[in-house]
Protein backbone atom coordinates (compact mmCIF):
# COMPACT_ATOMS: atom_id res chain seq x y z
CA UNK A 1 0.00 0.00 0.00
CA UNK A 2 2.80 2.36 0.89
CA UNK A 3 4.05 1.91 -2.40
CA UNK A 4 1.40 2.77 -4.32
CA UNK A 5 0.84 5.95 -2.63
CA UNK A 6 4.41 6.58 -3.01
CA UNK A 7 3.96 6.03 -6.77
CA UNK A 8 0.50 7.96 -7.24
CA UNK A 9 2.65 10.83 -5.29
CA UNK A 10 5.25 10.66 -7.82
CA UNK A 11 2.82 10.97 -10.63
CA UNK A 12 0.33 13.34 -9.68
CA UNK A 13 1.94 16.84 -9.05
CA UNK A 14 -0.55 17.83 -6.89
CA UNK A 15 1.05 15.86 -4.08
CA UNK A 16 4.06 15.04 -5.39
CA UNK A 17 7.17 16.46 -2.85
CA UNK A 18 7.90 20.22 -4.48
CA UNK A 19 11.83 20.93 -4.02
CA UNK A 20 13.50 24.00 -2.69
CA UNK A 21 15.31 25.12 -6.23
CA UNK A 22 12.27 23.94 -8.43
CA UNK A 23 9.64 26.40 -5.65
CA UNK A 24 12.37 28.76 -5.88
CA UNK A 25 12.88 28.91 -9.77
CA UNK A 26 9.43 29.00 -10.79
CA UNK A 27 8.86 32.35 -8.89
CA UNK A 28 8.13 35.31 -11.27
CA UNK A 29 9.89 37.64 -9.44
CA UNK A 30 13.46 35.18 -8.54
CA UNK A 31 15.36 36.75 -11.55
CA UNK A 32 14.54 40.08 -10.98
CA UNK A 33 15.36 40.06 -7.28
CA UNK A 34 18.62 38.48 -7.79
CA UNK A 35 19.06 41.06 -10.86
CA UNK A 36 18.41 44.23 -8.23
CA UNK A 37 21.30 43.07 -6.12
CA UNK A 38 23.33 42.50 -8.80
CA UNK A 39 22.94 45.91 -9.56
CA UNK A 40 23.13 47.50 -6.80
CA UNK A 41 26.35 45.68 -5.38
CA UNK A 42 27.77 46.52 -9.21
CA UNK A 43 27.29 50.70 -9.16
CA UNK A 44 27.54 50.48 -4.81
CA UNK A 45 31.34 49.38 -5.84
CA UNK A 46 31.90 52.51 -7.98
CA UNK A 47 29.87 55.40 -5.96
CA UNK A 48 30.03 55.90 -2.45
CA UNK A 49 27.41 58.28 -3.61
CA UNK A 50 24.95 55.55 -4.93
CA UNK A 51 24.55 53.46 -1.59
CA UNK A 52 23.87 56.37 0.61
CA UNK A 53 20.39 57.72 1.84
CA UNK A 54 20.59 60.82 -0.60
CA UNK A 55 21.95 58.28 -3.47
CA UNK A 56 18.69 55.49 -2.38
CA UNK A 57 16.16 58.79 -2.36
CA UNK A 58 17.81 59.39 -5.94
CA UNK A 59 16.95 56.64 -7.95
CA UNK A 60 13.81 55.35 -6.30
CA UNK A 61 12.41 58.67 -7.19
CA UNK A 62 12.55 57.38 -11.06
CA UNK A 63 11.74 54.00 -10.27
CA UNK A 64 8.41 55.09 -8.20
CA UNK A 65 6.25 56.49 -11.09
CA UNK A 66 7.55 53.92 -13.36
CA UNK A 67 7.24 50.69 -10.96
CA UNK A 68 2.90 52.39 -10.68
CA UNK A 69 2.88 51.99 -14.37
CA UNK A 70 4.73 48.36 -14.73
CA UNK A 71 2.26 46.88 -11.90
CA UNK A 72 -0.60 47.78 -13.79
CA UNK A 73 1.13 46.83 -17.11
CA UNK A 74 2.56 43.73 -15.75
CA UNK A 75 -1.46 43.04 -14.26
CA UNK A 76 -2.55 43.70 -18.74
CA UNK A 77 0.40 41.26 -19.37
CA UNK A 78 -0.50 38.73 -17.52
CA UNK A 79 -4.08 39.11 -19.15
CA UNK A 80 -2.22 38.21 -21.99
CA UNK A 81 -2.61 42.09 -24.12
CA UNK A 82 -0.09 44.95 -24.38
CA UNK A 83 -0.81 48.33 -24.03
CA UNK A 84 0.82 50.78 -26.25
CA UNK A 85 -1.01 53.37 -25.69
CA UNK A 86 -0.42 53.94 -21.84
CA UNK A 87 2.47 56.29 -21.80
CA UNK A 88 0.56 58.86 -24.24
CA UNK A 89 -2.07 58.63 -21.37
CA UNK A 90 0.07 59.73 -18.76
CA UNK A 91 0.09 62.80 -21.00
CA UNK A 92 -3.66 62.84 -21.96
CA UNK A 93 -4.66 62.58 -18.22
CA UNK A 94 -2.45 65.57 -16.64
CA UNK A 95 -2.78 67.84 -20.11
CA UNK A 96 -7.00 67.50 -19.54
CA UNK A 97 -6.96 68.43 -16.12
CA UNK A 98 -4.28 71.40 -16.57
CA UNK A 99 -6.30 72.97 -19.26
CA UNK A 100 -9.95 72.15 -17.46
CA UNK A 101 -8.45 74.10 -14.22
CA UNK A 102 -5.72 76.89 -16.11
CA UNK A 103 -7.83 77.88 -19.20
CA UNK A 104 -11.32 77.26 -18.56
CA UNK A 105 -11.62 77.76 -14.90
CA UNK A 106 -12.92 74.13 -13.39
CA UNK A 107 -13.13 73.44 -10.02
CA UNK A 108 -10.10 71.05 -9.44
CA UNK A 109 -11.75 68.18 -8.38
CA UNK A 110 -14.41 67.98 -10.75
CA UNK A 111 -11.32 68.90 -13.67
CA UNK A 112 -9.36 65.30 -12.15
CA UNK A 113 -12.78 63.54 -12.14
CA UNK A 114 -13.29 64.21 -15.78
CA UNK A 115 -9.74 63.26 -16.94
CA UNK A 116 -10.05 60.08 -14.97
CA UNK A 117 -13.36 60.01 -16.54
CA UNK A 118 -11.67 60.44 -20.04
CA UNK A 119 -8.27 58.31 -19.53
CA UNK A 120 -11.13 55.25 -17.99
CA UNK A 121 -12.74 55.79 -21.40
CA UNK A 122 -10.07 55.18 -23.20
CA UNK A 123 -9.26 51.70 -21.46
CA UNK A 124 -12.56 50.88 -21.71
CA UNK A 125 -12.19 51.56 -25.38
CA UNK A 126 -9.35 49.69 -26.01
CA UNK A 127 -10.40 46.84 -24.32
CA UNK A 128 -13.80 46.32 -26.07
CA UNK A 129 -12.36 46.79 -29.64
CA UNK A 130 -9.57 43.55 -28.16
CA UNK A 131 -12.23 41.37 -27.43
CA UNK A 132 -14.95 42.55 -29.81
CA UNK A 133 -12.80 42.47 -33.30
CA UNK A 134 -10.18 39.75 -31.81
CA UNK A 135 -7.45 42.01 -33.42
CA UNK A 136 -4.21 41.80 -31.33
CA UNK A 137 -3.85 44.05 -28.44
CA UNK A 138 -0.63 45.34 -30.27
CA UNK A 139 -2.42 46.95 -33.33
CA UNK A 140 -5.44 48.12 -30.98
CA UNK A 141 -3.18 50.32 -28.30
CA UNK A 142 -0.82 51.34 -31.86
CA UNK A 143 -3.81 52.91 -33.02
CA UNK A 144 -5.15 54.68 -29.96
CA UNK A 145 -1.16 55.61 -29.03
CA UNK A 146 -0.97 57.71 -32.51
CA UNK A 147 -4.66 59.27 -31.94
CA UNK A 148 -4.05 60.49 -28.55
CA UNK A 149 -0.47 61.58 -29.65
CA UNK A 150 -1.61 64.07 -32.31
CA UNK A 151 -4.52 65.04 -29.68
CA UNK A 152 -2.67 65.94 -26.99
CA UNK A 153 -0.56 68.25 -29.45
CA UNK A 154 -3.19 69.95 -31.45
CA UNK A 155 -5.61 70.68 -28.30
CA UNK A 156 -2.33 71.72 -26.19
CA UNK A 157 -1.66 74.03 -28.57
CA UNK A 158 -5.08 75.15 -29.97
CA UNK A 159 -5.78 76.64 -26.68
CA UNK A 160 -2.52 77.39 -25.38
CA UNK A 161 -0.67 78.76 -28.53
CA UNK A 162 2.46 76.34 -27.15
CA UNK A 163 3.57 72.84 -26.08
CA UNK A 164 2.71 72.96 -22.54
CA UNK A 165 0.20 73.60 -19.91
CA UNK A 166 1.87 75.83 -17.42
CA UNK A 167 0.75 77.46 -13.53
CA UNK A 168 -0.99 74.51 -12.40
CA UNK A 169 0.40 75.94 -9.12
CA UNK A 170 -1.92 78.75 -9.27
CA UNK A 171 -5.41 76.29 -9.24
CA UNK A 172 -7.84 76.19 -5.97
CA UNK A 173 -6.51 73.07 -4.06
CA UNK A 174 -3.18 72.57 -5.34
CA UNK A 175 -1.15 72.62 -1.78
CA UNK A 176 -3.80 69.73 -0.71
CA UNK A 177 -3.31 67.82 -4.28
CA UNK A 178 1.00 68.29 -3.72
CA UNK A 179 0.52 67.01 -0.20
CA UNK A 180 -0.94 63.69 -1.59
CA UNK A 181 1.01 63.40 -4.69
CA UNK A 182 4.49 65.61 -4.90
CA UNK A 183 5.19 65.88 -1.02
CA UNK A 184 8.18 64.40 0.50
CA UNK A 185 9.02 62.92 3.94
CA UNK A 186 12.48 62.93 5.88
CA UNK A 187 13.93 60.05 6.76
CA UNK A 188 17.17 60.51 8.30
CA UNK A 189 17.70 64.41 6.96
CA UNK A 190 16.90 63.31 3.49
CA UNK A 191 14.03 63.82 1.80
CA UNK A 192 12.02 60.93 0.02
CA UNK A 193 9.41 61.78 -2.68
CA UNK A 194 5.44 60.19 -1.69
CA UNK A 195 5.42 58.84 -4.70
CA UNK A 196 7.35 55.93 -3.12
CA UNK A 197 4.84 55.19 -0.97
CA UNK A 198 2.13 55.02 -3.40
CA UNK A 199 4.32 52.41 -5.71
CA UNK A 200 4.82 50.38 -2.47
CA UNK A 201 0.98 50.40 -2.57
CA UNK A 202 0.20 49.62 -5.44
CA UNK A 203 2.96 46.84 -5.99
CA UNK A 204 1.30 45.22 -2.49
CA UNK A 205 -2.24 45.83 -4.24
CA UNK A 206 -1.52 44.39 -7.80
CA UNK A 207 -0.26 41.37 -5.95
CA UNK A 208 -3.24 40.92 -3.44
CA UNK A 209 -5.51 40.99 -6.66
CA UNK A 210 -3.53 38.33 -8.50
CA UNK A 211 -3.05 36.04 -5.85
CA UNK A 212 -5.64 36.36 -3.27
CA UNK A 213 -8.98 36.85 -5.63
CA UNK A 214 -10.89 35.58 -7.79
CA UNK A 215 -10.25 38.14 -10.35
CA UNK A 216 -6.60 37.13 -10.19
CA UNK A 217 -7.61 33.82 -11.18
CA UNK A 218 -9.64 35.12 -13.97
CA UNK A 219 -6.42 37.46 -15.16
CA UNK A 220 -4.17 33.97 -15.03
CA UNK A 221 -6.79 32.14 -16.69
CA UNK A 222 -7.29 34.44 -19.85
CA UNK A 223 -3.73 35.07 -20.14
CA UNK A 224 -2.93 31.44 -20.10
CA UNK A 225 -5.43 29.98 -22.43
CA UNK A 226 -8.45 32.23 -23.46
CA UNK A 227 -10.76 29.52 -25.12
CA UNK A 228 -10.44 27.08 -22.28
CA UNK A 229 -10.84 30.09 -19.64
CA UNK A 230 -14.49 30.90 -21.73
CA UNK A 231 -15.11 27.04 -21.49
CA UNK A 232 -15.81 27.35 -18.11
CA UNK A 233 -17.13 30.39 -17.64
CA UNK A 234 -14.40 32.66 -16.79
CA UNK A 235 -15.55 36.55 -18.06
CA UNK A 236 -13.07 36.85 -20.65
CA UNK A 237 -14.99 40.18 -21.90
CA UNK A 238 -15.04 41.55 -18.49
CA UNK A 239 -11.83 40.60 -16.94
CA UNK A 240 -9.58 42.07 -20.16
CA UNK A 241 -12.10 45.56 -20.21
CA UNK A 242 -10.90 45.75 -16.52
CA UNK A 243 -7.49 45.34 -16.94
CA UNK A 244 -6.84 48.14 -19.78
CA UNK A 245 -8.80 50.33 -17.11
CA UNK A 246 -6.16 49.42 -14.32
CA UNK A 247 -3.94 50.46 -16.83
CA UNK A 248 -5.44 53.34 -17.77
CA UNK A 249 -6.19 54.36 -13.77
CA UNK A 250 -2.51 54.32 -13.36
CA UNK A 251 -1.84 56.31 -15.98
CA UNK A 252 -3.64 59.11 -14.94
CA UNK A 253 -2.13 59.02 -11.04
CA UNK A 254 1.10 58.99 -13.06
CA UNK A 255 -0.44 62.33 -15.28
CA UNK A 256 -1.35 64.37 -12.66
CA UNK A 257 1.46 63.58 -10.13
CA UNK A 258 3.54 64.71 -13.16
CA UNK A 259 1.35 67.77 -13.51
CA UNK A 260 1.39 68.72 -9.50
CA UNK A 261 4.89 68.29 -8.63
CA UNK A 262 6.34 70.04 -12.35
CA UNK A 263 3.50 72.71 -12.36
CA UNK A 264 3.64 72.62 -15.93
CA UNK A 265 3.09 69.58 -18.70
CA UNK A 266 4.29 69.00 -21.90
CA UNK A 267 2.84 67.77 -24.82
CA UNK A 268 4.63 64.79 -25.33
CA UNK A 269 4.68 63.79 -21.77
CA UNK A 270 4.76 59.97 -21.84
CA UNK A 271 5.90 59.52 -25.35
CA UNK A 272 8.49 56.80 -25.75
CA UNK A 273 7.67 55.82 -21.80
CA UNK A 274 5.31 52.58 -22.76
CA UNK A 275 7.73 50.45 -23.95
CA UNK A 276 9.84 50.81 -20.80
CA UNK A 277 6.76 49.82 -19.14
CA UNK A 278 6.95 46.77 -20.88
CA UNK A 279 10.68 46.25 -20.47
CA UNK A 280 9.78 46.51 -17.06
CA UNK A 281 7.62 44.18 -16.50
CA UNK A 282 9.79 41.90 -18.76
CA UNK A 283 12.78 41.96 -16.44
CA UNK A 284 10.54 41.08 -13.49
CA UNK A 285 9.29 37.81 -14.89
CA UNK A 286 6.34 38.15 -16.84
CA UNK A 287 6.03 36.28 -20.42
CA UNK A 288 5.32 37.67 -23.52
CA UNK A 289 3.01 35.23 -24.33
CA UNK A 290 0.60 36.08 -21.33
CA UNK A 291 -0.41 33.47 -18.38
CA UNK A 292 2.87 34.28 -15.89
CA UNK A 293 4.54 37.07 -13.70
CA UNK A 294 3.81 39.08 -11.07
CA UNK A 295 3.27 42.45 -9.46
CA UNK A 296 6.42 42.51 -7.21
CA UNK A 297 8.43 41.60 -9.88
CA UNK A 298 6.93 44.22 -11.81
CA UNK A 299 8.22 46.64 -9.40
CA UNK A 300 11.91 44.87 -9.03
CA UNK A 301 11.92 45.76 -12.85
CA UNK A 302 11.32 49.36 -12.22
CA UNK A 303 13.52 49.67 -9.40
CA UNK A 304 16.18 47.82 -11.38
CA UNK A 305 15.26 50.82 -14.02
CA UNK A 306 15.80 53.25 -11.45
CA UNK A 307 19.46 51.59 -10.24
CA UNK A 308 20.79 51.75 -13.43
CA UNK A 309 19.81 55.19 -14.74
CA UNK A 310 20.98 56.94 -11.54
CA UNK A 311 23.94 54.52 -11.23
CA UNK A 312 25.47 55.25 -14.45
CA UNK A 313 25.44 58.48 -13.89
CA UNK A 314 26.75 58.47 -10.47
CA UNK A 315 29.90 56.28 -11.92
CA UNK A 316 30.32 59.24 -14.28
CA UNK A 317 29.91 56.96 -17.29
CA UNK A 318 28.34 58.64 -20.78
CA UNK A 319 24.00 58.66 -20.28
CA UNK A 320 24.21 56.52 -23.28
CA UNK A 321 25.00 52.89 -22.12
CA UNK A 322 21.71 53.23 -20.35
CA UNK A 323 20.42 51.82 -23.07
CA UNK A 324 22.98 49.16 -23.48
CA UNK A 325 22.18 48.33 -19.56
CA UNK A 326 18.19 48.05 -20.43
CA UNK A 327 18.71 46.15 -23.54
CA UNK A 328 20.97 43.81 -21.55
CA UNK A 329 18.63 43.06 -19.05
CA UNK A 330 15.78 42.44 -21.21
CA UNK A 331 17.58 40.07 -23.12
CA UNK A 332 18.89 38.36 -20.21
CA UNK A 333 15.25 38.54 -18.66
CA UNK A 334 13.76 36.58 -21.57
CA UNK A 335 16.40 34.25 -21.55
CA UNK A 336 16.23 33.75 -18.13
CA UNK A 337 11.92 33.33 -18.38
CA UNK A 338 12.32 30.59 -21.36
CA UNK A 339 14.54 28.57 -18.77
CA UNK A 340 11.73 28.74 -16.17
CA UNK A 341 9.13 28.12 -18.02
CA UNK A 342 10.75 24.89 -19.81
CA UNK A 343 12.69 23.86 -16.04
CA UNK A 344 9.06 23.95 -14.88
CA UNK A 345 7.52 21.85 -17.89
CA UNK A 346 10.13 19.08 -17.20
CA UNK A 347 9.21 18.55 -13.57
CA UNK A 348 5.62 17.99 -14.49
């Protein structure tokens, strides 16, 4: 008898004995952690600079806005769909509340409703078209990237006669909207921007929805196979329409905290940004292919993002081998993903 529980162990995963190194490797987020203190023990060893408190404030302050964006991002990938169109949205959101409050006199509040109202829209939009016309998510968010583009530059400048919105600091309730999105707090006599504490947020929210919901299951489900997920009666519809929301939510936090703590807004404000969303979200485990990753190591891409773009420049090295850096780690990141995913189909 003990044998043959022994062997119906071996072949049923379910209660088959999980190792250390295989419950270890099959974590999203392994690479990405281990890729962080790579990093930072690499540039720590060239800049006294980068390892201390002023150095940490430093490059977490780039990594915070962008790690908001790869959670939600890395939530839409796991869902299986891109978003190309989320950086232009950072613009769209903070442009339409700037020129609701600076040129035509709207309360503040009701000016960030309707931009939220707008940017929600938009996911909603994108989403729909995905699902309803089965096009890829990729030639969707293209269009709606090069739309909102050439809107946010021929409104900006229609009723501003420029390329920016400026003297947002002038609106009714702007010290209470910089006190919840561009304050800082001291810690240790240096000053940390709030935005950090709304990506640790959101990173511990993204992951509470994947892994403690039922919409998480739903967002692993689609991702993973979308005609077995409608099969049995997961929402397909309704769980991809949410997720380009989350995306777009996050892109207008992102909008106006640009908006509050700059004052001012350009045109092009999130241009270029979506595909380091992506890269992102790469880096900290999830697969192109949809079905796998996760919101922490979402946000251990961004911070890795962060690391490197303040590092290199802290190790006096020319701005341009950023690039090489990101390109690096993406390809590296893949790489790393494909080994996963087939270590993980060979212990089945």
């Amino acid at each position: 008898m003990a044998g043959t529980i022994a062997e119906v162990a071996a072949a049923d995963e379910r209660v088959a004995r999980v190792g250390l190194l295989r419950r270890l490797l099959v974590k999203p987020e392994l690479g990405s952690l281990v890729g962080a203190l790579i990093i930072f023990v690499f540039f720590s060893s060239l800049s006294d600079v980068f390892r201390s408190l002023p150095g940490v404030a430093n490059w977490l302050d780039p990594a915070s806005t962008l790690g908001i964006m790869a959670v939600a991002v890395a939530l839409l990938m796991i869902g299986g769909h891109f978003d190309l169109s989320a950086g232009v949205q950072i613009g769209t959101a903070g442009i339409t509340t700037g020129l609701l409050t600076t040129y035509y006199g709207l309360n503040t509040w009701m000016a960030l409703l309707a931009s939220l109202a707008l940017v929600l829209a938009i996911g909603l939009a994108n989403g729909y078209l995905v699902v309803r016309t089965g096009l890829p998510s990729f030639i969707v968010t293209l269009g709606t990237f090069l739309m909102l583009q050439g809107l946010n530059l021929g409104v900006t400048k229609i009723v501003t006669n420029t390329v920016q919105v400026n003297n947002f600091d002038q609106v009714a309730g702007y010290p209470i909207l910089h006190a919840i999105m561009a304050s800082t707090i001291n810690v240790g006599g240096t000053e940390f921007q709030i935005a950090i504490v709304w990506w640790i947020v959101a990173t511990i929210a993204g992951s509470y929805l994947l892994l403690r919901t039922r919409f998480g299951n739903w967002i692993f489900a689609v991702g993973g196979e979308k005609n077995a997920s409608t099969n049995v009666g997961v929402p397909v519809m309704r769980t991809t329409v949410t997720l380009f929301m989350i995306t777009s939510l996050a892109a207008w936090f992102v909008g106006n905290t640009q908006i509050v703590r700059l004052t001012s807004i350009q045109a092009q404000a999130g241009f270029g940004q979506e595909l380091i969303f992506i890269v992102a979200a790469v880096i900290g485990g999830c697969l192109l292919t949809g079905g796998y990753g996760s919101a922490v190591g979402a946000s251990l891409g961004a911070l890795i993002f962060g690391m490197t773009s303040q590092g290199i420049v802290y190790a006096g090295w020319d701005a341009d081998w950023f690039k090489f850096f990101l390109g690096a780690m993406l390809l590296l990141a893949v790489l790393a993903n494909q080994f996963v995913g087939r270590f993980a189909q060979s212990r089945r």
